[in-house]
C-alpha atoms as a PDB file:
ATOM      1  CA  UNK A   1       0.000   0.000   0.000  1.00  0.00           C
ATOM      2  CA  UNK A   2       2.738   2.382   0.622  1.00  0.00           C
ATOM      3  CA  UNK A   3       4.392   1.696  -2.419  1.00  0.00           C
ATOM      4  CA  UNK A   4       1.522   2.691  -4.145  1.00  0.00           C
ATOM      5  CA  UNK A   5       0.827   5.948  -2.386  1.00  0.00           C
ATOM      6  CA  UNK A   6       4.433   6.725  -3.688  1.00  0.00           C
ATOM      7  CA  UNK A   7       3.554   5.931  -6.914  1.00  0.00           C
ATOM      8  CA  UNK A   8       0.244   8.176  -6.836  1.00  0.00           C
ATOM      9  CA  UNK A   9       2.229  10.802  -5.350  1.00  0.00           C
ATOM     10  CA  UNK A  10       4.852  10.500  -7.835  1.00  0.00           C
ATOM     11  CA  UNK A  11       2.586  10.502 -10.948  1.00  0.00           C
ATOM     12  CA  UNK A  12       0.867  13.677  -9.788  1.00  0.00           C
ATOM     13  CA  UNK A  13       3.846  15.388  -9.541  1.00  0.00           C
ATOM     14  CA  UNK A  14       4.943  14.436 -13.216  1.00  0.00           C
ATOM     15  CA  UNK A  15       1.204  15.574 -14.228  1.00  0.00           C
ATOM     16  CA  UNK A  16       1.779  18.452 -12.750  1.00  0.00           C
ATOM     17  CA  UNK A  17       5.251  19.792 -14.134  1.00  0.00           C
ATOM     18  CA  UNK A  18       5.785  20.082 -17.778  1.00  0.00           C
ATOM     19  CA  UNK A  19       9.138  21.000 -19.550  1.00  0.00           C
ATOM     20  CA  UNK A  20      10.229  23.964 -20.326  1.00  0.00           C
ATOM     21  CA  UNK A  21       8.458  25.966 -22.929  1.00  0.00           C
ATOM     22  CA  UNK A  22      10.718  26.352 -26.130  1.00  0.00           C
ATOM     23  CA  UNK A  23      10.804  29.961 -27.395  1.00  0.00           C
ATOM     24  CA  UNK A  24      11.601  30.891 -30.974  1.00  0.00           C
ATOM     25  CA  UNK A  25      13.036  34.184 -31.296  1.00  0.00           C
ATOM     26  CA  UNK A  26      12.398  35.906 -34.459  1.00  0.00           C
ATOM     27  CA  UNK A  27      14.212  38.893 -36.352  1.00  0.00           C
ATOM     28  CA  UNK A  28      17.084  41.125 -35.005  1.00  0.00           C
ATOM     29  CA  UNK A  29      18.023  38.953 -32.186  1.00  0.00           C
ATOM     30  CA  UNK A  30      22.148  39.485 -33.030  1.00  0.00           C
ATOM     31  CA  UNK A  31      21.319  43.610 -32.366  1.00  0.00           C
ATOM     32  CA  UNK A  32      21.360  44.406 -28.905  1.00  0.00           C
ATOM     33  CA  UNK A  33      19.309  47.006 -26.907  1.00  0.00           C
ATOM     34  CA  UNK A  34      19.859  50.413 -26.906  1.00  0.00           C
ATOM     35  CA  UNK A  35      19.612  50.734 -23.297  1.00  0.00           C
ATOM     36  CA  UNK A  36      21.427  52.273 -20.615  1.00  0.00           C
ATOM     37  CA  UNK A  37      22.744  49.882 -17.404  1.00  0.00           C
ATOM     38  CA  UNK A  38      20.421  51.892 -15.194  1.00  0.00           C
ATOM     39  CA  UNK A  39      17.551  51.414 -17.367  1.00  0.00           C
ATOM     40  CA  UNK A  40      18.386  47.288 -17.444  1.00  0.00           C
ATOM     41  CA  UNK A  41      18.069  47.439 -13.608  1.00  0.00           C
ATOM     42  CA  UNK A  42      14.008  47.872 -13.963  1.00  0.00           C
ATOM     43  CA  UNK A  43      11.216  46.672 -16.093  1.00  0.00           C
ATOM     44  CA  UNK A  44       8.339  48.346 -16.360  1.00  0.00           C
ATOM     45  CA  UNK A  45       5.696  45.440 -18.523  1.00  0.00           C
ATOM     46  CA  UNK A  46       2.586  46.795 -20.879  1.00  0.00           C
ATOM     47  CA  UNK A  47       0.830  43.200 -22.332  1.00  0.00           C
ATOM     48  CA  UNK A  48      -1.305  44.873 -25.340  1.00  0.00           C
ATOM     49  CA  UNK A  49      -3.939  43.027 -27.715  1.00  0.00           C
ATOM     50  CA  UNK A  50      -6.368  43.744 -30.636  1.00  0.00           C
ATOM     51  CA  UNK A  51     -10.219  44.148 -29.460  1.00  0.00           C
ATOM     52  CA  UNK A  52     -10.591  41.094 -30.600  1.00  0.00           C
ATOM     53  CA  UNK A  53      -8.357  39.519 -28.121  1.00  0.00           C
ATOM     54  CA  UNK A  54      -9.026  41.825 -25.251  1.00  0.00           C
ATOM     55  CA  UNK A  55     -12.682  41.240 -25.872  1.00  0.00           C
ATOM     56  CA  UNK A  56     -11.382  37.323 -24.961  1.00  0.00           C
ATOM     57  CA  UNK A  57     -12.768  35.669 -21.843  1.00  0.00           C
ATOM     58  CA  UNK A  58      -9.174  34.665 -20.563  1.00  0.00           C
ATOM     59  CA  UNK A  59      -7.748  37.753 -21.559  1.00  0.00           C
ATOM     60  CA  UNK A  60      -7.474  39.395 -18.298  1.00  0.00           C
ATOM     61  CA  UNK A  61      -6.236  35.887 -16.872  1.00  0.00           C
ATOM     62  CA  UNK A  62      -3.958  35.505 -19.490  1.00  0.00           C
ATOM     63  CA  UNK A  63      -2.353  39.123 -19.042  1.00  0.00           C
ATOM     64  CA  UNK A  64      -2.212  38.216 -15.073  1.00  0.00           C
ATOM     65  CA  UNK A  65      -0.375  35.221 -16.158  1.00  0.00           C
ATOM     66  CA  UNK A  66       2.150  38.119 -18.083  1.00  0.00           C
ATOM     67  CA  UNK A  67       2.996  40.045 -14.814  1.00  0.00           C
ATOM     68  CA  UNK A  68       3.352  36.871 -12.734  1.00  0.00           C
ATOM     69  CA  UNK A  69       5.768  35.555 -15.102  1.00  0.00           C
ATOM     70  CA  UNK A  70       7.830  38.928 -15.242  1.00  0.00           C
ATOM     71  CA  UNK A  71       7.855  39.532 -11.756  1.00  0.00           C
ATOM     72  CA  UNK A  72       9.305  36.094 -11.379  1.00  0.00           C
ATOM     73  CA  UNK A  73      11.988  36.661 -14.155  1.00  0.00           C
ATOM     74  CA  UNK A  74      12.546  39.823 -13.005  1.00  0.00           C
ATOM     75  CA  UNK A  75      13.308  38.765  -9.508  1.00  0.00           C
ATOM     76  CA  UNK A  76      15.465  36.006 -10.485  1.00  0.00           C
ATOM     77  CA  UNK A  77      17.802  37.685 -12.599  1.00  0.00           C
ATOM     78  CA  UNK A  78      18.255  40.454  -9.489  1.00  0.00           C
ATOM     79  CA  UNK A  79      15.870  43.099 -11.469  1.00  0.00           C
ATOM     80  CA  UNK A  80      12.758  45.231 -10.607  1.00  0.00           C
ATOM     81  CA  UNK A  81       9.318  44.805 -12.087  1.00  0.00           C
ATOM     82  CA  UNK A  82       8.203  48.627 -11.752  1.00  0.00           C
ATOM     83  CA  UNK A  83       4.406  49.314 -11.693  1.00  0.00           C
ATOM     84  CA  UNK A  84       2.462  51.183 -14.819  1.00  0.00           C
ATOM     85  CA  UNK A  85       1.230  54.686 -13.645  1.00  0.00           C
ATOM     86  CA  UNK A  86      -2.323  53.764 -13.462  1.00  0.00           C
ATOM     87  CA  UNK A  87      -3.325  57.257 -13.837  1.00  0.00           C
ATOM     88  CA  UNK A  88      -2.496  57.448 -17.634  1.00  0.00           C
ATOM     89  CA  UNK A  89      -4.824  56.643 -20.341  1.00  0.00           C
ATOM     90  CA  UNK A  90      -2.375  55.051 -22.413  1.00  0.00           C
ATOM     91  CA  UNK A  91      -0.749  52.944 -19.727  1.00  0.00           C
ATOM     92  CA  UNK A  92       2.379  55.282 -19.756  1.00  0.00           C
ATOM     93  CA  UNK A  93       4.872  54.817 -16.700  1.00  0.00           C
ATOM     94  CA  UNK A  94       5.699  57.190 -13.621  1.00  0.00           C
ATOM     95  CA  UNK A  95       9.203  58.486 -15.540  1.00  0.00           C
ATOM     96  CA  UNK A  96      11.179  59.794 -12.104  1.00  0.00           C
ATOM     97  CA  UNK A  97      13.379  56.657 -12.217  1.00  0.00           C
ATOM     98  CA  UNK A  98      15.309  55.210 -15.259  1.00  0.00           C
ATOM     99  CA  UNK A  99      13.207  51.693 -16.522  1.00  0.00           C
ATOM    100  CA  UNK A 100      13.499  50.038 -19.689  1.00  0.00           C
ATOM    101  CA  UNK A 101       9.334  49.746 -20.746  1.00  0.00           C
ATOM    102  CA  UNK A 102       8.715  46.180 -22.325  1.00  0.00           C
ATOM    103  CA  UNK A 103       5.420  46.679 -24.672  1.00  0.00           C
ATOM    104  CA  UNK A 104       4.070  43.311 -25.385  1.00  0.00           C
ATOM    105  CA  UNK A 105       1.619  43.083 -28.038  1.00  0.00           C
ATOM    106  CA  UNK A 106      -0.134  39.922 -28.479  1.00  0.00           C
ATOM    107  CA  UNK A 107      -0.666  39.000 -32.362  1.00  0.00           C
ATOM    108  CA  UNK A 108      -2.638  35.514 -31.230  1.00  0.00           C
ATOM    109  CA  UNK A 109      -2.168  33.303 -28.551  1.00  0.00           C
ATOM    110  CA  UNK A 110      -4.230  30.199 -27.304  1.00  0.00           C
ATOM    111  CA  UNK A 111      -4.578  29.901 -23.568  1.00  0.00           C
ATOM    112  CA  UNK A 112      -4.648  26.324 -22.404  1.00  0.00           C
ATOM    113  CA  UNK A 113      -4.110  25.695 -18.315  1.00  0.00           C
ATOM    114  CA  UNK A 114      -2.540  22.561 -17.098  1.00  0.00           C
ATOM    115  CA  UNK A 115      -6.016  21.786 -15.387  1.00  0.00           C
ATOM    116  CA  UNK A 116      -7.551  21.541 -18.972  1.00  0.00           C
ATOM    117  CA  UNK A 117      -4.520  19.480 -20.121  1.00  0.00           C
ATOM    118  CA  UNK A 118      -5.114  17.369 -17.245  1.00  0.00           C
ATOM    119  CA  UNK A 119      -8.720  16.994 -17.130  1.00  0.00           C
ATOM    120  CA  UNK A 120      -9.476  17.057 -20.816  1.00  0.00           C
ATOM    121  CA  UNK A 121      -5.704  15.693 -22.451  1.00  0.00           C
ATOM    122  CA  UNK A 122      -4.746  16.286 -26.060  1.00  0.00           C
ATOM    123  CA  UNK A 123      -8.567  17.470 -27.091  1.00  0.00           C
ATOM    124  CA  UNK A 124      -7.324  20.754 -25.314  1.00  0.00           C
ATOM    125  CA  UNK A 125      -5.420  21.169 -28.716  1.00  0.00           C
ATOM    126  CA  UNK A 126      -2.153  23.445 -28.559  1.00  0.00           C
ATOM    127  CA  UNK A 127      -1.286  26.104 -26.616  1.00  0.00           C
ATOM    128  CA  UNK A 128       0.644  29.273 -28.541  1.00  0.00           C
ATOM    129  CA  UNK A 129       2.069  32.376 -28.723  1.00  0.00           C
ATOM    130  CA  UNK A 130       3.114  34.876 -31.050  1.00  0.00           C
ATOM    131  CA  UNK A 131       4.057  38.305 -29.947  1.00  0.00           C
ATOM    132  CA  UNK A 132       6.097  41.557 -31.214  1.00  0.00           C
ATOM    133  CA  UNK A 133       8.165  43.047 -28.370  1.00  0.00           C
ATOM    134  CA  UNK A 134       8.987  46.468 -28.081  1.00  0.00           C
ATOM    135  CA  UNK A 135      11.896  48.173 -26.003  1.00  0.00           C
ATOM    136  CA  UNK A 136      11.717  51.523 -24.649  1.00  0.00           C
ATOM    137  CA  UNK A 137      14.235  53.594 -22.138  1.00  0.00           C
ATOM    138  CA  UNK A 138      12.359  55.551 -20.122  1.00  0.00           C
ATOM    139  CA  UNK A 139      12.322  58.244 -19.314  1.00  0.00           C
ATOM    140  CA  UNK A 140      11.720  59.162 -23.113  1.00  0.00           C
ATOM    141  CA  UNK A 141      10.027  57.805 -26.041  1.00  0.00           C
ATOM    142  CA  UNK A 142      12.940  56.659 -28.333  1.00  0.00           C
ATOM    143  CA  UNK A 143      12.644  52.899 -29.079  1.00  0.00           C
ATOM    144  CA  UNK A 144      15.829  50.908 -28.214  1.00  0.00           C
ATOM    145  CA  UNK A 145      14.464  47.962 -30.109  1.00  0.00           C
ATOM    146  CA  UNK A 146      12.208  44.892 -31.253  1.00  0.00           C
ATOM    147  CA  UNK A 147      11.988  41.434 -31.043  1.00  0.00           C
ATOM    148  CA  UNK A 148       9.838  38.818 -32.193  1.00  0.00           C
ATOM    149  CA  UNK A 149       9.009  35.752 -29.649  1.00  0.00           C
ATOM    150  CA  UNK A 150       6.781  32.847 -30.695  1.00  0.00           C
ATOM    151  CA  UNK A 151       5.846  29.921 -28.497  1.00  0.00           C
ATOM    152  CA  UNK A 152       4.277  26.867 -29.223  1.00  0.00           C
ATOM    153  CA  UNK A 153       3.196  23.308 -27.554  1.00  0.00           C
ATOM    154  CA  UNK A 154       2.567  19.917 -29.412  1.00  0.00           C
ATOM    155  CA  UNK A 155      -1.013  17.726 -28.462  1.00  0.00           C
ATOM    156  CA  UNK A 156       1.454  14.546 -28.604  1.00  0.00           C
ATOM    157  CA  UNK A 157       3.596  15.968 -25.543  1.00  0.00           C
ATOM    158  CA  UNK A 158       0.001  15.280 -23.696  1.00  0.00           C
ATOM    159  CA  UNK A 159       0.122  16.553 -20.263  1.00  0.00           C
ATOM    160  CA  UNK A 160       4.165  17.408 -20.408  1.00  0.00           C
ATOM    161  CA  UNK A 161       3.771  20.052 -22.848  1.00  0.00           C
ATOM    162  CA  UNK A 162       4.648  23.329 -21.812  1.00  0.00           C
ATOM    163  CA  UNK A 163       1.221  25.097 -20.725  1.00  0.00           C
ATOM    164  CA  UNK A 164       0.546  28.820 -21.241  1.00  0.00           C
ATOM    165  CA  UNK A 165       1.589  29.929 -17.828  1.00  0.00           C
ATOM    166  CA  UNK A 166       5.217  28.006 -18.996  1.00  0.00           C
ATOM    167  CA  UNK A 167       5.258  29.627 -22.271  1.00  0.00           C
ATOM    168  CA  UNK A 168       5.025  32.899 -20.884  1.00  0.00           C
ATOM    169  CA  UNK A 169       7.429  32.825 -18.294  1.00  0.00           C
ATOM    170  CA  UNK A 170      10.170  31.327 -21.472  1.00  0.00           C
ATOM    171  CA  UNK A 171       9.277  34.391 -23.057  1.00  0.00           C
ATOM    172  CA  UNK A 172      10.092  36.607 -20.026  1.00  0.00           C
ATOM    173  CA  UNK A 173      13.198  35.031 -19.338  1.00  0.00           C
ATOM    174  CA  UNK A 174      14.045  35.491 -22.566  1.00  0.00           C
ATOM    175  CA  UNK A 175      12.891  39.240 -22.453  1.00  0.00           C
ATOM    176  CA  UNK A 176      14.752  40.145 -19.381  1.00  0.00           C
ATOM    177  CA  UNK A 177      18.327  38.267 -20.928  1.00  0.00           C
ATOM    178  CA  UNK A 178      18.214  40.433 -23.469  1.00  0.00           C
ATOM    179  CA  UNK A 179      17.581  43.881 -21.533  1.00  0.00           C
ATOM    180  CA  UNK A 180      20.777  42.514 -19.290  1.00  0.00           C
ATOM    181  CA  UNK A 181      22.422  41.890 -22.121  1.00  0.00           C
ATOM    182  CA  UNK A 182      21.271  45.574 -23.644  1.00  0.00           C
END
């Protein structure tokens, strides 16, 4: 009986982790940042989408998703994840310190949780993303660059396949090397 409650435990904790989310970076990826080293110290995150995607039910979870993943990165890599000034219209940040402003914008994504992976298995279908990134030393407007990052899972991976909460925090890792990296 033991045994066996090892074994449950032991599946549910494969079932539960996936691998790591592979991200394909697209365009200029040889051209670093324009960005100062005090800028690099603090990321400032805007996740933008058509109306069509905003108008999504799991958009607001899936943006959630965005600043969980880049506070995470953030902190890991010895950074600050600064706060949008929520007074502005346009989402534009408090400018009194130096911060390097990553714009997301979302050209399509699928959202797919590992509870629907689990629950449901390959019928989910695949979870993706495909988003333009743009780079932005504040304070100022002058664009310091653009990437491309594209994410994407595979049915036959089942419930190991990198879920949308994995694929996003691949892309922010990736997003924050290359602001250290400037």
């Amino acid at each position: 009986m033991f045994s066996a409650l090892k074994l449950v435990f032991l599946s549910a904790v494969l079932v539960l982790t996936g691998c790591a989310a592979n991200v394909q970076r697209q365009g200029s990826v040889d051209k670093q940042l324009a960005i100062s080293p005090v800028a690099a110290k603090r990321i400032t995150l805007e996740v933008q989408g058509s109306k069509a995607l905003a108008a999504s039910k799991d958009w607001e979870q899936f943006r959630n998703e965005w600043l969980i993943g880049m506070e995470e990165a953030t902190k890991a890599a010895g950074m600050t994840l600064a706060p949008l000034d929520a007074s502005s219209a346009v989402g534009a940040v408090s400018a009194t310190q130096p911060s390097t402003r990553v714009t997301v914008r979302i050209n399509d994504y699928r959202y797919i949780t590992r509870g629907a992976r689990v629950a449901v298995g390959i019928m989910t279908g695949n979870a993706y993303i495909d988003a333009d990134v743009f780079f932005t030393e504040l304070p100022g407007t002058a664009l310091a660059g653009t990437r491309k990052y594209a994410t994407t899972s595979s049915a036959i991976q089942g419930v190991f396949a990198p879920m949308t909460e994995s694929q996003i925090r691949g892309i922010c890792d990736e997003i924050v090397k290359d602001v250290a990296q400037r």
